[in-house]
C-alpha atoms as a PDB file:
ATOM      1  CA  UNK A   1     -30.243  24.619 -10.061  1.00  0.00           C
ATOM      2  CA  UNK A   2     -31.982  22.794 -12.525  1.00  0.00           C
ATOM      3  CA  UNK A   3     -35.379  23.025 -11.468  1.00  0.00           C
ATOM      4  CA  UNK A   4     -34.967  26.847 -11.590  1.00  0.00           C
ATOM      5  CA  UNK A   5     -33.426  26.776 -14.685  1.00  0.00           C
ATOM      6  CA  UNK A   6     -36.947  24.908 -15.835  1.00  0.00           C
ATOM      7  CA  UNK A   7     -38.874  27.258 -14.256  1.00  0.00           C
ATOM      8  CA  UNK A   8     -36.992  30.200 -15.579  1.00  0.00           C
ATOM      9  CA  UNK A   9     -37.464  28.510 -19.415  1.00  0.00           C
ATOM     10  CA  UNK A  10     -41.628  27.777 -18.168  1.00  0.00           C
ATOM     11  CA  UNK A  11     -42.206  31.515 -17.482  1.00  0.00           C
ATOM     12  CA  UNK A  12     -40.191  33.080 -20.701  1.00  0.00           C
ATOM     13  CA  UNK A  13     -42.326  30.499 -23.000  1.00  0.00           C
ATOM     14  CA  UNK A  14     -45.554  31.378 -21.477  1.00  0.00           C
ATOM     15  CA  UNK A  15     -44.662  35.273 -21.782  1.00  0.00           C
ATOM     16  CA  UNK A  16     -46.998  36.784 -24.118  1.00  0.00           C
ATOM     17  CA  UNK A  17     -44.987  37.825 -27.294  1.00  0.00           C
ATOM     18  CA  UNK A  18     -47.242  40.676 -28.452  1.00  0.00           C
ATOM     19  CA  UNK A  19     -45.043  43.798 -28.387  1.00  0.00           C
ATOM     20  CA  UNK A  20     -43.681  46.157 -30.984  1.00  0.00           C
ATOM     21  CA  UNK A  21     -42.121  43.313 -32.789  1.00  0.00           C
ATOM     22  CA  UNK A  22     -43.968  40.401 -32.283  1.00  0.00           C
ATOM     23  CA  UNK A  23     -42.125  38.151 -34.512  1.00  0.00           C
ATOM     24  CA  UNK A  24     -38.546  39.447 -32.794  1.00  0.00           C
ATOM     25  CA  UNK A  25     -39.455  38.877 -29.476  1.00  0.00           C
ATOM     26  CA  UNK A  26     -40.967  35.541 -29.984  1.00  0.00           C
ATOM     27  CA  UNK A  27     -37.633  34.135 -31.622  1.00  0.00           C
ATOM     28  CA  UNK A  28     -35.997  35.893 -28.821  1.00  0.00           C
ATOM     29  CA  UNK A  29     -37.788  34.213 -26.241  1.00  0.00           C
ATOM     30  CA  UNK A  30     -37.398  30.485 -27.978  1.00  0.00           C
ATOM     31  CA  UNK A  31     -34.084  31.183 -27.847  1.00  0.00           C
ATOM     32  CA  UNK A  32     -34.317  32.425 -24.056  1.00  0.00           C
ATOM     33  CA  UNK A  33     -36.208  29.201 -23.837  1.00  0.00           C
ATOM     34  CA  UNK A  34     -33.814  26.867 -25.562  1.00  0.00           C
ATOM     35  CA  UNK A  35     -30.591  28.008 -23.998  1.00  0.00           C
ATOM     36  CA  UNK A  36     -32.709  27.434 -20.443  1.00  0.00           C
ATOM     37  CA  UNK A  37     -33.662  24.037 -21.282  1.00  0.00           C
ATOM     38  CA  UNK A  38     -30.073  23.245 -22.198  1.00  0.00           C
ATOM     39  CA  UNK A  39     -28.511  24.659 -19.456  1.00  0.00           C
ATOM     40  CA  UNK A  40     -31.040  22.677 -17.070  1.00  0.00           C
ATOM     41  CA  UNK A  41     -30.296  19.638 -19.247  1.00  0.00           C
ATOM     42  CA  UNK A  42     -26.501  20.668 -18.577  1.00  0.00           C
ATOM     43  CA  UNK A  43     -26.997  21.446 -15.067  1.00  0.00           C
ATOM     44  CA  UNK A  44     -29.270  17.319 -14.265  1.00  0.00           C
ATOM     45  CA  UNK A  45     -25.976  15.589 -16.054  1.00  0.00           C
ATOM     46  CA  UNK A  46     -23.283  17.183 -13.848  1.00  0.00           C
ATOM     47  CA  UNK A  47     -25.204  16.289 -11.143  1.00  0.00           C
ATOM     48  CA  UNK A  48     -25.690  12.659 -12.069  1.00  0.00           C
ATOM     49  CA  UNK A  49     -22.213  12.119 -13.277  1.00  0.00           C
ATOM     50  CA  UNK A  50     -20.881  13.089 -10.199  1.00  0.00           C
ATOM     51  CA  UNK A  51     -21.651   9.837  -8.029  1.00  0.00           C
ATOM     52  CA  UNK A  52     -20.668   7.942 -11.136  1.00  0.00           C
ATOM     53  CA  UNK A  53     -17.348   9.730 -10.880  1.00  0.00           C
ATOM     54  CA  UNK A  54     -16.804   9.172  -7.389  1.00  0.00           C
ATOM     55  CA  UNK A  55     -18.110   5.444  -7.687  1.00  0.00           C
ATOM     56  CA  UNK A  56     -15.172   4.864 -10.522  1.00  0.00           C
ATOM     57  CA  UNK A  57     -12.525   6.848  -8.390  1.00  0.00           C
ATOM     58  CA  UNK A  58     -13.512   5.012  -5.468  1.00  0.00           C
ATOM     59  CA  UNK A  59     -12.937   1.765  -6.875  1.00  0.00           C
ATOM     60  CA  UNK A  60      -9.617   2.416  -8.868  1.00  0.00           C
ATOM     61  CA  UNK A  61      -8.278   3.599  -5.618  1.00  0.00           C
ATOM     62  CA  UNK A  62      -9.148   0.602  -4.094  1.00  0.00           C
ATOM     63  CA  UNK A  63      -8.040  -1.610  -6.829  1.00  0.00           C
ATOM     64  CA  UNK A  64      -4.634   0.499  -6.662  1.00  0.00           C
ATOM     65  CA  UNK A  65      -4.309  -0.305  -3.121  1.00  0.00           C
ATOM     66  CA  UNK A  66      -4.943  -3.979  -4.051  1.00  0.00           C
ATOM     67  CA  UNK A  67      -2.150  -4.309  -6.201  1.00  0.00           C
ATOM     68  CA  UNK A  68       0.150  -2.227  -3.933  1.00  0.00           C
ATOM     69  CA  UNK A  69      -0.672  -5.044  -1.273  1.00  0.00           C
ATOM     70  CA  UNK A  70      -0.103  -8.052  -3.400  1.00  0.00           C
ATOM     71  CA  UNK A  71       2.695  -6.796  -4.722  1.00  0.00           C
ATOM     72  CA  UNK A  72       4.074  -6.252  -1.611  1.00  0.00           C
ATOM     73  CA  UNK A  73       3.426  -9.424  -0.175  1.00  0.00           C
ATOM     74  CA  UNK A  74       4.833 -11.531  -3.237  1.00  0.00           C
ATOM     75  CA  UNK A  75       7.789  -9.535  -2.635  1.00  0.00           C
ATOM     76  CA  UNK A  76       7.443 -10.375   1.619  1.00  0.00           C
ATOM     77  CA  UNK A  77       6.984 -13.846   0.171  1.00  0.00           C
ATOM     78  CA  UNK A  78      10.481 -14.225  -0.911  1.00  0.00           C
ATOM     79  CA  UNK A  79      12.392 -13.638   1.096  1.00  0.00           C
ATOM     80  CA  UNK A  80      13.143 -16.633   3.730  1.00  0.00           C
ATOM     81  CA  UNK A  81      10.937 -15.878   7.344  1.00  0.00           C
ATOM     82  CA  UNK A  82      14.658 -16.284   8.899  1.00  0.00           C
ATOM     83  CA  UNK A  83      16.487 -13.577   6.531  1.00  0.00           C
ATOM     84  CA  UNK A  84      16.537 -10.278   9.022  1.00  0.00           C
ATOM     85  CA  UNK A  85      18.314 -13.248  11.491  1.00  0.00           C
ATOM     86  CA  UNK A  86      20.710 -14.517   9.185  1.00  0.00           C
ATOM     87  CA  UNK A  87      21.592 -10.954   8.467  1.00  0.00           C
ATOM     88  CA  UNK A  88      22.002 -10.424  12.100  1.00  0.00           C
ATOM     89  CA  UNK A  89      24.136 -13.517  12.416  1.00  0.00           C
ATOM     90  CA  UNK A  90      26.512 -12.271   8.929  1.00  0.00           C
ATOM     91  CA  UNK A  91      26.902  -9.439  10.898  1.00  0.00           C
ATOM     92  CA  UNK A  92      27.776 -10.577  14.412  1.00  0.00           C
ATOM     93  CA  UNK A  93      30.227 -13.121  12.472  1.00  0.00           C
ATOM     94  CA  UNK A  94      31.674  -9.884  10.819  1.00  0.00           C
ATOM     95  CA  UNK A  95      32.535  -8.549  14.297  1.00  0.00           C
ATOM     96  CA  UNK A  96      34.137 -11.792  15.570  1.00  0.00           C
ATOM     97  CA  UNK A  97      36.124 -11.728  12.296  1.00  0.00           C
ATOM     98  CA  UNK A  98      37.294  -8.125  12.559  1.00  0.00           C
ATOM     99  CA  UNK A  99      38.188  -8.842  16.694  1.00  0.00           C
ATOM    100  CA  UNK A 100      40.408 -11.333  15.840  1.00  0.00           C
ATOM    101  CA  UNK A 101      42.133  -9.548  12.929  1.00  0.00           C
ATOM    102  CA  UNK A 102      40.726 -11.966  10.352  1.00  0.00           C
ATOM    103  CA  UNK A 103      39.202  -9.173   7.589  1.00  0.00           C
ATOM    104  CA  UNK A 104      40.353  -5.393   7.272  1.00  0.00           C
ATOM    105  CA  UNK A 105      37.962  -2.533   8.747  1.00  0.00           C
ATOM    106  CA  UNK A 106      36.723  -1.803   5.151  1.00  0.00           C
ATOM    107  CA  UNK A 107      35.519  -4.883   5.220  1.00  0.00           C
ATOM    108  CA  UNK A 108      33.790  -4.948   8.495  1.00  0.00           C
ATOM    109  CA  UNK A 109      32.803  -1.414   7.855  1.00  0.00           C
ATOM    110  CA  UNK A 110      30.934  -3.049   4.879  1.00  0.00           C
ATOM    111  CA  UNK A 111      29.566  -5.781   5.833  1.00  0.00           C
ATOM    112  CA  UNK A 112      27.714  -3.947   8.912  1.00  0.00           C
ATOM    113  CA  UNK A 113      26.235  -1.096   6.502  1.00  0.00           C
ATOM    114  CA  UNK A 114      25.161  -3.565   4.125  1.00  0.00           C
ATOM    115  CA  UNK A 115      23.206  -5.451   7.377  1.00  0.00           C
ATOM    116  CA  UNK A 116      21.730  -2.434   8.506  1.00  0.00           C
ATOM    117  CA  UNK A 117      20.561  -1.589   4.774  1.00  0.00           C
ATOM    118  CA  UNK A 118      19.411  -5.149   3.929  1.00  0.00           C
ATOM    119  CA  UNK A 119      17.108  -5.127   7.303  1.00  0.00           C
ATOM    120  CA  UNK A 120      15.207  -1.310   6.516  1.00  0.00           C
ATOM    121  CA  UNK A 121      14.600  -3.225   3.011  1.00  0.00           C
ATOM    122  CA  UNK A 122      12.880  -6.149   4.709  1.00  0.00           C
ATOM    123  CA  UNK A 123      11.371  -3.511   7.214  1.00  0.00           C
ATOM    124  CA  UNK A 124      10.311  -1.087   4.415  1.00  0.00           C
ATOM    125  CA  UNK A 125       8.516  -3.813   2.837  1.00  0.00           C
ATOM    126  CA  UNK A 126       6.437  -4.890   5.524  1.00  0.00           C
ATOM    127  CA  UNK A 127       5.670  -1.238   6.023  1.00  0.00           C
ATOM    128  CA  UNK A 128       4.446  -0.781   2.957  1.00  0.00           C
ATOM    129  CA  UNK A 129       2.223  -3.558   3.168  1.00  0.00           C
ATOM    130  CA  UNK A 130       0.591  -2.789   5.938  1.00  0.00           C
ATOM    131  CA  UNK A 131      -0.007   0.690   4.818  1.00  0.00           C
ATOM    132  CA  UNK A 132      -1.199  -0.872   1.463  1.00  0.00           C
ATOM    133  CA  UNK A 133      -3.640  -3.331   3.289  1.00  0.00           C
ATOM    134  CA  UNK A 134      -4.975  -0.084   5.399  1.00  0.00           C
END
């Protein structure tokens, strides 16, 4: 596009301005000329500044997905390697509890939701890091 637009300015300078109005039609054409060059000009800059573009983008997204990782991990990090068993084992003690009449179904009732809940979180989290390290 730009090399056209430089030959298009080339052949409207080198136009021979004798006409009726000489003087008219030669301001007209260094105008023709002008606007050609600067849309050429416009024309080279969007085409370098897009690889630039895509060169920045590129790299925030992959900075992004950095951070997404390492924050996931510090939050992995945390949490004890044995937590989704001890969970498990809350639960299952729960149960025995609620067999032998020990705690009230709310109870029980609450205790299992809040395993099942507590183990997506730890699940979720390893999810996301994964998907964040992709």
């Amino acid at each position: 596009m730009a090399m056209r637009m430089r030959a298009l300015a080339r052949v409207i300078v080198s136009r021979d301005p004798a006409g009726p109005a000489p003087r008219l039609e030669a301001a007209s054409l260094q105008a023709g000329a002008i606007s050609a060059e600067r849309t050429a000009a416009m024309a080279d800059a969007e085409a370098n500044s897009a690889p630039v573009n895509a060169v920045r983008r590129i790299a925030r997204d992959v900075f992004d997905q950095a951070a997404q990782y390492e924050a996931k991990r510090s939050a992995l990090g945390k949490w004890d390697g044995n937590t989704p068993r001890s969970f498990a084992d809350a639960a299952n003690e729960a149960k025995r509890n609620f067999q032998l009449g020990a705690i009230p179904l709310a109870i029980y009732m609450k205790m299992q939701q809040s395993f099942i809940e507590a183990t997506n979180a730890v699940l979720d989290e390893r999810r996301e890091a994964i998907e964040a390290l992709l």
